[in-house]
N, C-alpha and C. Protein backbone atom coordinates (compact mmCIF):
# COMPACT_ATOMS: atom_id res chain seq x y z
N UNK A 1 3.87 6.14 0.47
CA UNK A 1 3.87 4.75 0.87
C UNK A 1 3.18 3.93 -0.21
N UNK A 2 3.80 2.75 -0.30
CA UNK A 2 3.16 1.97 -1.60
C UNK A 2 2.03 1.10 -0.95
N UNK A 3 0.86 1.08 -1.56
CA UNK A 3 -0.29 -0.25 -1.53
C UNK A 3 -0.33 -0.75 -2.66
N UNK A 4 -0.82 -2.30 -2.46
CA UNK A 4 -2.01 -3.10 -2.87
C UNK A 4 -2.81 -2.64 -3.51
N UNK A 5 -4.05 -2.07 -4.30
CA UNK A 5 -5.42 -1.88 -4.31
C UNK A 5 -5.77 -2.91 -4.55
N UNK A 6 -6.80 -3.86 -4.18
CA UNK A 6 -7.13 -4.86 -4.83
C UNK A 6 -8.75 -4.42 -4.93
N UNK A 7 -8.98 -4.56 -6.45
CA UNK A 7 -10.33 -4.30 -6.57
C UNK A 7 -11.22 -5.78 -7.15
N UNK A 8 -12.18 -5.73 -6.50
CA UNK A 8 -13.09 -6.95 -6.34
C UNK A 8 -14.46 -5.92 -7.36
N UNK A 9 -14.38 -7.27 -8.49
CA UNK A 9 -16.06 -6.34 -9.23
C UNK A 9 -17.27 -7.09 -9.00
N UNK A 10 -17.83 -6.63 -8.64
CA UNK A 10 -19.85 -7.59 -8.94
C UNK A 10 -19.61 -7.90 -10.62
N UNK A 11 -20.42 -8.92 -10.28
CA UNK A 11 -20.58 -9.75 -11.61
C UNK A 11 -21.39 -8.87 -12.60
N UNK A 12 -22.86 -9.00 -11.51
CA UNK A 12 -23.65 -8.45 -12.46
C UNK A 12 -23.53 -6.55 -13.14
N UNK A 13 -23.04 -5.90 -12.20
CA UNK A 13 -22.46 -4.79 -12.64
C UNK A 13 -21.41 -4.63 -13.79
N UNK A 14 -20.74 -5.49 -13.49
CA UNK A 14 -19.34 -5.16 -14.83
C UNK A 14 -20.50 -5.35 -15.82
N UNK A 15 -20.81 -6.44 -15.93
CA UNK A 15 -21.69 -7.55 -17.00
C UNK A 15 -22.08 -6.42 -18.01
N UNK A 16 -22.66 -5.74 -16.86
CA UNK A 16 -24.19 -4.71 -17.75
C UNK A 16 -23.09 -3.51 -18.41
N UNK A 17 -22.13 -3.28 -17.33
CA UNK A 17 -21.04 -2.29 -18.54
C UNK A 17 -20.21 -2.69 -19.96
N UNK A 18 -19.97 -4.52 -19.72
CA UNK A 18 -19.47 -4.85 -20.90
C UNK A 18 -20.69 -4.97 -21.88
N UNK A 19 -21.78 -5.22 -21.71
CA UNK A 19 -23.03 -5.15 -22.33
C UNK A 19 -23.32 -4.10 -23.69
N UNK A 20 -23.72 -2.53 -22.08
CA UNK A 20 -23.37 -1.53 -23.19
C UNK A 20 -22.39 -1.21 -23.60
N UNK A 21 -21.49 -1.33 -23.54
CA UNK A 21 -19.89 -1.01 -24.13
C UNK A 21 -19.39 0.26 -23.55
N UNK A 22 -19.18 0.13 -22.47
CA UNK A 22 -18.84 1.21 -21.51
C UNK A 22 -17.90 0.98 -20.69
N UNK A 23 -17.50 -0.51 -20.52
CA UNK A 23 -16.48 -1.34 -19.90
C UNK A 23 -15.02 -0.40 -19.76
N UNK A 24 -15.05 -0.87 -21.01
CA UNK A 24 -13.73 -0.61 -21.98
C UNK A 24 -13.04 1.13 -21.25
N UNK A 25 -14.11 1.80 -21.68
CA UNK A 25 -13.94 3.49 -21.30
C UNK A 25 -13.90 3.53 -19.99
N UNK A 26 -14.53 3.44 -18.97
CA UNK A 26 -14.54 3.20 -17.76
C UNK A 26 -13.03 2.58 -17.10
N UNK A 27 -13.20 2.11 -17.20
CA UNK A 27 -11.12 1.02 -16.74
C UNK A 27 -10.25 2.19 -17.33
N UNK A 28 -10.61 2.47 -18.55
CA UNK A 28 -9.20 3.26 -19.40
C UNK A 28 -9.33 4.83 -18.28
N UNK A 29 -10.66 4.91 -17.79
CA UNK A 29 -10.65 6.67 -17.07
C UNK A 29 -10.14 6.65 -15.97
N UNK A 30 -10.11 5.14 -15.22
CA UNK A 30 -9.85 5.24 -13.85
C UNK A 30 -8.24 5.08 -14.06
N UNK A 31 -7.68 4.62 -14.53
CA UNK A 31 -6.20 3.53 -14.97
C UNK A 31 -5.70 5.33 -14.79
N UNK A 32 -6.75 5.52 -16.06
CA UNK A 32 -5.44 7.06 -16.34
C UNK A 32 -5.42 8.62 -15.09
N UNK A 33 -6.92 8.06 -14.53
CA UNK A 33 -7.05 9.22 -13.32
C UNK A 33 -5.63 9.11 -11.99
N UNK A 34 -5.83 7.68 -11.60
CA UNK A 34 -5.02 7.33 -10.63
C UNK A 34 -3.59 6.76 -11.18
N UNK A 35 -3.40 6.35 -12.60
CA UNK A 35 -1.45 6.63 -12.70
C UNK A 35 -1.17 5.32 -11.85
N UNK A 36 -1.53 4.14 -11.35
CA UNK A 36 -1.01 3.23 -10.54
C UNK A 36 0.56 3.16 -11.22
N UNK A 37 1.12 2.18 -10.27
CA UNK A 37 2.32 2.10 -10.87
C UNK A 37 2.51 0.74 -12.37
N UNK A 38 1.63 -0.06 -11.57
CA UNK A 38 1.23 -1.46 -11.94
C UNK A 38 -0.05 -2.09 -11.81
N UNK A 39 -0.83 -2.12 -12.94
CA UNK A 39 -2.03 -2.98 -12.99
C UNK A 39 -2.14 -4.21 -13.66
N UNK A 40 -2.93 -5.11 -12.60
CA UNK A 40 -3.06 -6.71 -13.54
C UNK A 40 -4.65 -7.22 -12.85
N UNK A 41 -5.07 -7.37 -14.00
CA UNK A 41 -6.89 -7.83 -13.95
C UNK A 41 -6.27 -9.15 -13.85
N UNK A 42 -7.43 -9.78 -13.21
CA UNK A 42 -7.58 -11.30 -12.93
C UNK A 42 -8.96 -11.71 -12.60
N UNK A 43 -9.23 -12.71 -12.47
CA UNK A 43 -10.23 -13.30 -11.67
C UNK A 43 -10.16 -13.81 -10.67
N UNK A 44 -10.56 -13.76 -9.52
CA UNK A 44 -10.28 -13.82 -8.03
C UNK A 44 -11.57 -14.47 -7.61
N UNK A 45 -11.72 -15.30 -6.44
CA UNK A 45 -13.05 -15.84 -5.86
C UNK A 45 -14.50 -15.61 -6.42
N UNK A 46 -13.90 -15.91 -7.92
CA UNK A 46 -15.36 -16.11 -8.91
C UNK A 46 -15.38 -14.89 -9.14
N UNK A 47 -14.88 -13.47 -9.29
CA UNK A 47 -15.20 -12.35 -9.39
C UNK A 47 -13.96 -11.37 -10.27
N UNK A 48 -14.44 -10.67 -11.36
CA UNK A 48 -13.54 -10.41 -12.06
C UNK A 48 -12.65 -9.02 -11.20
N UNK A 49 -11.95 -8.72 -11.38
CA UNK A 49 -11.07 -7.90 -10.62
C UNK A 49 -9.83 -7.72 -10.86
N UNK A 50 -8.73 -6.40 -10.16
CA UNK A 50 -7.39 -6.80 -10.51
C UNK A 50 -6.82 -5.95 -9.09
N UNK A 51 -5.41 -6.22 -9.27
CA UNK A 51 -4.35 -6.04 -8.19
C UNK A 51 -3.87 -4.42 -9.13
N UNK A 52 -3.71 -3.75 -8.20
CA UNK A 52 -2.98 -2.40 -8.55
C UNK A 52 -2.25 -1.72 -7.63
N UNK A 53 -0.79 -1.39 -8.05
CA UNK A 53 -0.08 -0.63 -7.10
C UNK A 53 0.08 0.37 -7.24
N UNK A 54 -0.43 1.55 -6.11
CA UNK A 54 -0.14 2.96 -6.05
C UNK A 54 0.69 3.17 -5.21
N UNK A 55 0.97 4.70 -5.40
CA UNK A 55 1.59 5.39 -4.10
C UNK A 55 1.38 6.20 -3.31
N UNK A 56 0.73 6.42 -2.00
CA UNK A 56 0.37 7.55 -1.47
C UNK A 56 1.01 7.88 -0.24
N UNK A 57 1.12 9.60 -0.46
CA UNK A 57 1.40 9.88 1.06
C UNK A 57 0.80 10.69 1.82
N UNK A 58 -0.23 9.99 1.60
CA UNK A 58 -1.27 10.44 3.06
C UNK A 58 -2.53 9.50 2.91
N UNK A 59 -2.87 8.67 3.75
CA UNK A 59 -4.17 8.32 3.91
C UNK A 59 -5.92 9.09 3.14
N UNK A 60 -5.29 10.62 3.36
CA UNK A 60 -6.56 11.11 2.91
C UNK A 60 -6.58 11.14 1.07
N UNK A 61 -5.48 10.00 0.76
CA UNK A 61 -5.68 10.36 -0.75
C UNK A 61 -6.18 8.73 -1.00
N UNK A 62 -6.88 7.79 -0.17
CA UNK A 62 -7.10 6.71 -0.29
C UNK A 62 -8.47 6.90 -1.10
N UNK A 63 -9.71 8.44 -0.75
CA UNK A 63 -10.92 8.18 -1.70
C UNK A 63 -10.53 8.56 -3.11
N UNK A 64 -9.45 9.04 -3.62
CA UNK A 64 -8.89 9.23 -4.73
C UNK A 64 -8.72 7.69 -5.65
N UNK A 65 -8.10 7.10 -4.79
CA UNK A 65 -7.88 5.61 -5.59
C UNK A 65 -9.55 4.80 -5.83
N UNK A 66 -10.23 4.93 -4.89
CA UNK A 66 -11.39 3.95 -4.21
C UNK A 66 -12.86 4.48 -5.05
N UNK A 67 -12.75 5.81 -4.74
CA UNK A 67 -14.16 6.46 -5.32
C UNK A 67 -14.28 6.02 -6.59
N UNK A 68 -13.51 6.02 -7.75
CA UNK A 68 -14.14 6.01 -9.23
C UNK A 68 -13.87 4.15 -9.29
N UNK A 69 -13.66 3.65 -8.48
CA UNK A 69 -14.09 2.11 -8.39
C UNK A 69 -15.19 1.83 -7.97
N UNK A 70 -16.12 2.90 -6.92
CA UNK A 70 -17.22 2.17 -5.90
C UNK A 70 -18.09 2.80 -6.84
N UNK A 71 -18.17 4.22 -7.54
CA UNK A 71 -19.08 4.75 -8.23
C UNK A 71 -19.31 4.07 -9.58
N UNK A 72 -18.20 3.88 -10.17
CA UNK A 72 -18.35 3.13 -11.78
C UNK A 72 -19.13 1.71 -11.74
N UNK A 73 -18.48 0.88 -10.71
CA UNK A 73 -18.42 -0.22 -10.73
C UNK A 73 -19.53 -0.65 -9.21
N UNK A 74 -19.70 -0.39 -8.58
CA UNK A 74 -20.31 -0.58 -6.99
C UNK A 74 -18.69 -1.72 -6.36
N UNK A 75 -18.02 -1.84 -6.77
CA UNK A 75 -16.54 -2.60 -6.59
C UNK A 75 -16.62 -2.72 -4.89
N UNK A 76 -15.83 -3.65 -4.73
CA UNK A 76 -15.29 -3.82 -3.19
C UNK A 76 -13.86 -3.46 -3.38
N UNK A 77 -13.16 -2.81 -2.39
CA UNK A 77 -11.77 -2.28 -2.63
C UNK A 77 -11.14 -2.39 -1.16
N UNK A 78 -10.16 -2.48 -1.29
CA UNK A 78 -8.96 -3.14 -0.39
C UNK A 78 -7.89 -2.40 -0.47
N UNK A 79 -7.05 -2.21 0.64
CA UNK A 79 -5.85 -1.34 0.37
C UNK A 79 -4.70 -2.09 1.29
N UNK A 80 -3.75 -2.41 1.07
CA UNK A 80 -2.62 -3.11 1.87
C UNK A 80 -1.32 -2.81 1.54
N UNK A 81 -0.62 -2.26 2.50
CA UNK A 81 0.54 -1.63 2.30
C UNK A 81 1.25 -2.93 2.34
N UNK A 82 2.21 -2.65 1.17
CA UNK A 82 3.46 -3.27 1.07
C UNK A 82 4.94 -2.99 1.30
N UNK A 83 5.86 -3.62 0.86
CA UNK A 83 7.09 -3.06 0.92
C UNK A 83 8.20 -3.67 -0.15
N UNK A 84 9.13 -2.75 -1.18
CA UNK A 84 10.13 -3.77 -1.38
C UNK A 84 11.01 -4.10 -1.09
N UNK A 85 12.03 -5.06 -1.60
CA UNK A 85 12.64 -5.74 -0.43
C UNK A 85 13.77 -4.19 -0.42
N UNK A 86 13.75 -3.26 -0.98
CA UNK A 86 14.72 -1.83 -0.54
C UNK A 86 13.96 -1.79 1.01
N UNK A 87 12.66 -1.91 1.13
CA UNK A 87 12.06 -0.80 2.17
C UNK A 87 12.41 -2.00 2.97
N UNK A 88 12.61 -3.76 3.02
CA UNK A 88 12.08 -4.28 3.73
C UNK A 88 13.77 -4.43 4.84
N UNK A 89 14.62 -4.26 3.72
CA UNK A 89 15.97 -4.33 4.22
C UNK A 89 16.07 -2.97 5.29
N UNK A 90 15.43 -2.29 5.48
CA UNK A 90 15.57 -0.59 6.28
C UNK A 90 14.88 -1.14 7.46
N UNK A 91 14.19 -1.93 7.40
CA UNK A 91 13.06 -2.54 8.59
C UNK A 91 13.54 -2.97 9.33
N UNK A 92 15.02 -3.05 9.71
CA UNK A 92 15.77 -4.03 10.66
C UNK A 92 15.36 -5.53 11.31
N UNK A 93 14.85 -6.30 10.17
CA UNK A 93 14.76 -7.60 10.92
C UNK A 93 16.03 -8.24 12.12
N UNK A 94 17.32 -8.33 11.58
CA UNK A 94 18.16 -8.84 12.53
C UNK A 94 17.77 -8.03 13.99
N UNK A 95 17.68 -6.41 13.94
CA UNK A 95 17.94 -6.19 15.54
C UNK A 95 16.59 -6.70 16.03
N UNK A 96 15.41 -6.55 15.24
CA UNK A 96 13.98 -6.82 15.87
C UNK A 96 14.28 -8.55 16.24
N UNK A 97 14.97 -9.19 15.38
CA UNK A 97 15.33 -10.68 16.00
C UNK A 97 15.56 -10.78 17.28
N UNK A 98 17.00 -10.14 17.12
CA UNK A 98 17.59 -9.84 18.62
C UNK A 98 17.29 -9.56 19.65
N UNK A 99 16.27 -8.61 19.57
CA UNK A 99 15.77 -8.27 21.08
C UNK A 99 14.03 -9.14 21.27
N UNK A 100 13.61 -10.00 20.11
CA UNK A 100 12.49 -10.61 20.65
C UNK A 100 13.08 -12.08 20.22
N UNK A 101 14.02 -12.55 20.58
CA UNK A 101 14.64 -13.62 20.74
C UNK A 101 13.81 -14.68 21.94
């Protein structure tokens, strides 16, 4: 199943990794541990961070994505399943119309 990750960083934490120059290595270990499909850093509610899409199938592989974000970084992390519009067309909107009409 595909998610979201959205990772949220503390300021002052990244700070002190771009500081010592550890930033850089850190992002490149996690990027390459977990294989997302798609990563994009941004800045989000004052806080540097990025959107990443994985794939898992099973819930118990969620501390796989999460752990080397909360340990590297003390990060806040988020997970929200998505769909594309392949999966969203299988979802039967018309009959779910139909019967909650």
């Amino acid at each position: 199943m595909r998610f979201i990750l959205h990772v949220s960083l503390p300021v002052d934490k990244f700070n002190e990794a771009v500081r010592d120059g550890t930033a850089g290595k850190k992002l490149s270990r996690i990027l390459e541990e977990t294989k997302p499909e798609a990563a994009y850093f941004c800045a989000h509610d004052g806080k540097r961070g990025g959107f990443f899409v994985v794939n898992m199938s099973d819930a118990s592989e969620m501390p796989r994505f999460a752990e080397p974000w909360f340990l590297q970084f003390n990060a806040d992390v988020e997970f929200m399943p998505v769909m594309t519009p392949q999966d969203l067309a299988k979802g039967g909107l018309d009959e779910l119309g139909k019967k909650w009409k």
